[in-house]
N, C-alpha and C. Protein backbone atom coordinates (compact mmCIF):
# COMPACT_ATOMS: atom_id res chain seq x y z
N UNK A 1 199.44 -138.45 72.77
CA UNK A 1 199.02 -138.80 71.43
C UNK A 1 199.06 -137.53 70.58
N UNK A 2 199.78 -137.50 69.14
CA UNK A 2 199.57 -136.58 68.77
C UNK A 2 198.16 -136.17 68.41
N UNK A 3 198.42 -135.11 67.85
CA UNK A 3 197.00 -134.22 67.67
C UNK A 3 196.19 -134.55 66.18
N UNK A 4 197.20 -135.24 65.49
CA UNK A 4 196.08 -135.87 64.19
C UNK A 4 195.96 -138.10 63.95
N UNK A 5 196.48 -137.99 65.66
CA UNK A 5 196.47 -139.52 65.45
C UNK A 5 194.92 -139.45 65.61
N UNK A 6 194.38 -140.85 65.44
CA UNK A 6 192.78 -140.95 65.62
C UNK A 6 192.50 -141.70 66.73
N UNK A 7 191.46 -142.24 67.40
CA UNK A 7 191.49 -142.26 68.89
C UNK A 7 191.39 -143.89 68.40
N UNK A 8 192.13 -144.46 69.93
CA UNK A 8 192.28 -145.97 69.65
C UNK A 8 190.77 -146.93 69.68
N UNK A 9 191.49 -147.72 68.36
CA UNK A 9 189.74 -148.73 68.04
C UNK A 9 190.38 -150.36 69.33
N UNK A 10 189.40 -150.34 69.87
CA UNK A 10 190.17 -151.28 70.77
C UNK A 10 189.64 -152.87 70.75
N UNK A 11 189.06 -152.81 69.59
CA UNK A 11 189.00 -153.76 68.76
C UNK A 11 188.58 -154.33 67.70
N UNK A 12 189.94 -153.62 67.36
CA UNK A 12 190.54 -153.57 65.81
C UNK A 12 190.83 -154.97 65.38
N UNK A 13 190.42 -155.25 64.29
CA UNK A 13 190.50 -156.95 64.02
C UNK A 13 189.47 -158.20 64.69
N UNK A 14 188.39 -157.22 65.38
CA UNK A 14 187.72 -158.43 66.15
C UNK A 14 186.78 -158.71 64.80
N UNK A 15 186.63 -159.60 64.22
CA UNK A 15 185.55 -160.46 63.01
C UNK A 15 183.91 -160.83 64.16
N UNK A 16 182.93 -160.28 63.87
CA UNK A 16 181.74 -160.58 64.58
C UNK A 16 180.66 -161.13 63.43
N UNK A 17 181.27 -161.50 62.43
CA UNK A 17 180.45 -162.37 61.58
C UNK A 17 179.69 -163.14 62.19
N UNK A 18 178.28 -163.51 62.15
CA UNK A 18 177.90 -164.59 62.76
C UNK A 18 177.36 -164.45 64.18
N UNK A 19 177.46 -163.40 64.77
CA UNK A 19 177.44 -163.44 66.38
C UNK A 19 176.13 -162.29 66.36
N UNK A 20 175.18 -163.67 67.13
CA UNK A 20 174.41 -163.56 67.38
C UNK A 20 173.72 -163.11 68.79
N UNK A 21 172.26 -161.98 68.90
CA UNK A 21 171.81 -161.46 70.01
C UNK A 21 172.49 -159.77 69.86
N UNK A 22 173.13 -159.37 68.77
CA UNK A 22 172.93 -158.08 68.99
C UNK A 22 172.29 -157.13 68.60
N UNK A 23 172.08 -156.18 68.51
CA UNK A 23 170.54 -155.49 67.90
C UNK A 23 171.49 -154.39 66.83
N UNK A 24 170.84 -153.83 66.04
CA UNK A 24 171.96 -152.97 65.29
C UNK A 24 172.19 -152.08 65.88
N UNK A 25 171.96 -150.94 66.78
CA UNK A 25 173.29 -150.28 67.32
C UNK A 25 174.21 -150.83 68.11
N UNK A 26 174.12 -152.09 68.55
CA UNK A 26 175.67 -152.56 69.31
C UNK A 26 176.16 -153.16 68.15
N UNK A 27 176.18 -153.58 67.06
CA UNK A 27 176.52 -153.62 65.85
C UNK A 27 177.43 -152.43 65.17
N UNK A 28 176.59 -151.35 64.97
CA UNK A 28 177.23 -150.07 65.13
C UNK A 28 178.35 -149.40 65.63
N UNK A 29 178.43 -149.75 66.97
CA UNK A 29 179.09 -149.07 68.08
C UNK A 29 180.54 -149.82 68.00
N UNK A 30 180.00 -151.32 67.96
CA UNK A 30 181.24 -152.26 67.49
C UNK A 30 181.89 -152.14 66.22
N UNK A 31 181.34 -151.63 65.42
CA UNK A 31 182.30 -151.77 64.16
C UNK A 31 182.91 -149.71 64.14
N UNK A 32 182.51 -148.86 64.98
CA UNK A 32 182.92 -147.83 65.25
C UNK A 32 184.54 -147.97 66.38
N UNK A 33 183.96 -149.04 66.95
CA UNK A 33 185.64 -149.38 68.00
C UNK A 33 186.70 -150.51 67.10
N UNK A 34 186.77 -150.57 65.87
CA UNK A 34 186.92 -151.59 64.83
C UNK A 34 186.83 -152.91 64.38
N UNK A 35 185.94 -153.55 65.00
CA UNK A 35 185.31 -154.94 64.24
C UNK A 35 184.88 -154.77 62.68
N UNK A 36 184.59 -156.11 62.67
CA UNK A 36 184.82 -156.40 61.36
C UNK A 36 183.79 -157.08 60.75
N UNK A 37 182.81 -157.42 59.82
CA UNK A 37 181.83 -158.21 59.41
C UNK A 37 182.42 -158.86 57.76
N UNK A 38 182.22 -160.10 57.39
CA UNK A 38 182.68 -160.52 56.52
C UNK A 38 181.59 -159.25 55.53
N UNK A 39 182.02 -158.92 54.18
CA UNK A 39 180.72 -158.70 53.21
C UNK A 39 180.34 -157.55 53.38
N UNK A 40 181.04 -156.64 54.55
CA UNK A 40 181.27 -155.55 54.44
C UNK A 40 182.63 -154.44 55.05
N UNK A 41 182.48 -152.91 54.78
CA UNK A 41 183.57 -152.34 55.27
C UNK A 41 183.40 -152.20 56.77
N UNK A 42 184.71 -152.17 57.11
CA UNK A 42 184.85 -151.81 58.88
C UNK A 42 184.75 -150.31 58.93
């Protein structure tokens, strides 16, 4: 990998609108590996 790619989000495009039972840092952590929430930025 080059040296200014950024490290892979491994899930990129996952939408977790709605999904319920997580507390806000797995919220966090998930939208840091790229999920998605309607109503806001990824």
């Amino acid at each position: 990998m080059p040296p200014h790619s950024s490290p892979p989000r491994p899930y990129e495009g996952m939408n977790i609108t709605g999904t319920t039972g997580l507390t806000d840092a797995q919220r966090e952590t998930l939208r840091a590996l790229g999920t998605a929430e309607d109503g806001g930025p990824t």
